[in-house]
C-alpha atoms as a PDB file:
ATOM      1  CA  UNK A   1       0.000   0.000   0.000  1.00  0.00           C
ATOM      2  CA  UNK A   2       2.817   2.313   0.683  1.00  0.00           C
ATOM      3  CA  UNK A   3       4.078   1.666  -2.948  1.00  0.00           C
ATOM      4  CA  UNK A   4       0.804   2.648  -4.713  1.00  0.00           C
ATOM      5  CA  UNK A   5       1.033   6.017  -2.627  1.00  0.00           C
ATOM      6  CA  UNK A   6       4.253   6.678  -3.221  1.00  0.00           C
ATOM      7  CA  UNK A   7       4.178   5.810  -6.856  1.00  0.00           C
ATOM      8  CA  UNK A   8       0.339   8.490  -7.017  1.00  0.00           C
ATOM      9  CA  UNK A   9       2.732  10.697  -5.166  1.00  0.00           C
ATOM     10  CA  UNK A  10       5.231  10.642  -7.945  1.00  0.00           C
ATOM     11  CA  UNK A  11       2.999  10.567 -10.707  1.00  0.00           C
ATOM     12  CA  UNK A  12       0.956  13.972  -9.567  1.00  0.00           C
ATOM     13  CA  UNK A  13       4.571  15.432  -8.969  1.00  0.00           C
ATOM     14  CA  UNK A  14       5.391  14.340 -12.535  1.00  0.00           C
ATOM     15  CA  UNK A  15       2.176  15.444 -14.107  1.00  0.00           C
ATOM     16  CA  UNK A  16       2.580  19.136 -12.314  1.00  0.00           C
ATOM     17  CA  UNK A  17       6.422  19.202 -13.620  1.00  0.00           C
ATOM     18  CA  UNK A  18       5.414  18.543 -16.936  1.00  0.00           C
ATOM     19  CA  UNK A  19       1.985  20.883 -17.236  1.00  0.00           C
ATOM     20  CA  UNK A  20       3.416  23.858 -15.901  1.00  0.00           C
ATOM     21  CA  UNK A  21       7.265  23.166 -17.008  1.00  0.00           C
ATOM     22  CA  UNK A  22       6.596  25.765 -19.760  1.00  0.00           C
ATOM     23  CA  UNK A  23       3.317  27.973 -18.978  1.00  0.00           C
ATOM     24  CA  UNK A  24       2.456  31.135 -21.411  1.00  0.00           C
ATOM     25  CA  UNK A  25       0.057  33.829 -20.760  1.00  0.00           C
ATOM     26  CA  UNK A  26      -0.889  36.354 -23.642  1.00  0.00           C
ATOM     27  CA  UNK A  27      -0.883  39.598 -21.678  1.00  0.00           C
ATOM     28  CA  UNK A  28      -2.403  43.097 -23.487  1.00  0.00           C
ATOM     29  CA  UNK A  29       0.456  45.329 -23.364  1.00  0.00           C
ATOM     30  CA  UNK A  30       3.105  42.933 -22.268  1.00  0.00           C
ATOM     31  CA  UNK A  31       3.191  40.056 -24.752  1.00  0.00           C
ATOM     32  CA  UNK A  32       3.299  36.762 -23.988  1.00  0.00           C
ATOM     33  CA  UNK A  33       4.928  36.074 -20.576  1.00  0.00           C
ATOM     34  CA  UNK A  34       6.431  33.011 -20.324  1.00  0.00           C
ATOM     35  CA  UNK A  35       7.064  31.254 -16.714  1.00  0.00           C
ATOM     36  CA  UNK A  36       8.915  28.072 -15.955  1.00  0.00           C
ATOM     37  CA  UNK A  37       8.257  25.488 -12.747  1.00  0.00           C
ATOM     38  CA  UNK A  38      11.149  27.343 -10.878  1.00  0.00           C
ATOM     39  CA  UNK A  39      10.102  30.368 -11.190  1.00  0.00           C
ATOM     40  CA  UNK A  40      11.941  32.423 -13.960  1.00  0.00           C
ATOM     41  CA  UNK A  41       9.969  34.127 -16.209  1.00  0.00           C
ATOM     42  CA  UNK A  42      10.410  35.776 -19.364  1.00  0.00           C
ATOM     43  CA  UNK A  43       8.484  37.921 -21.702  1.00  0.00           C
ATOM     44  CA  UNK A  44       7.774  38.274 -25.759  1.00  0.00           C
ATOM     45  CA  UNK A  45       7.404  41.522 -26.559  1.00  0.00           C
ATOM     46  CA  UNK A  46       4.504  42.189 -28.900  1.00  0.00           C
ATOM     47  CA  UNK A  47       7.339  43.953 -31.602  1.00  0.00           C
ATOM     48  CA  UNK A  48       9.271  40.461 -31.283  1.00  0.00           C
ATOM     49  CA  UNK A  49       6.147  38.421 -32.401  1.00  0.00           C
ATOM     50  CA  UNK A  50       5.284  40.039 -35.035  1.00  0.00           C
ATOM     51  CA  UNK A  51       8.680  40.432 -36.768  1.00  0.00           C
ATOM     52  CA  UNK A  52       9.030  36.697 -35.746  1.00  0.00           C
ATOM     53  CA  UNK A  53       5.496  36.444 -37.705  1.00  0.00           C
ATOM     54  CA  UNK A  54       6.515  38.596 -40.694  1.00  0.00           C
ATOM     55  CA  UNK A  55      10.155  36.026 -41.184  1.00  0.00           C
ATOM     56  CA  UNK A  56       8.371  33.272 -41.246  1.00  0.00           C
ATOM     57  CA  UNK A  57       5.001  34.993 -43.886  1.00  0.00           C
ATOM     58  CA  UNK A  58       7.159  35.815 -46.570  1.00  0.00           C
END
């Protein structure tokens, strides 16, 4: 019995890991904010993505 809770333990740790490993959010005025499970975030300016957009259109 220990076993299966351990190993549910494990599995919910894994599943949280991997879900929020790499979470966006598309903010208004920011861009899209990027924040990883430890903490450091990063952001996309809005100038960024569309240059990025306008490479890869042509």
């Amino acid at each position: 019995m220990t076993g299966f809770i351990l190993s549910l333990f494990v599995l919910a740790a894994a599943f949280l890991y991997i879900t929020w490993n790499a979470y966006q959010a598309i903010h208004e005025k920011e861009g899209i904010v990027v924040s990883t499970w430890w903490g450091k975030q990063h952001t996309l300016d809005w100038a960024l993505v569309e240059a990025w957009r306008l490479l890869h259109m042509s």
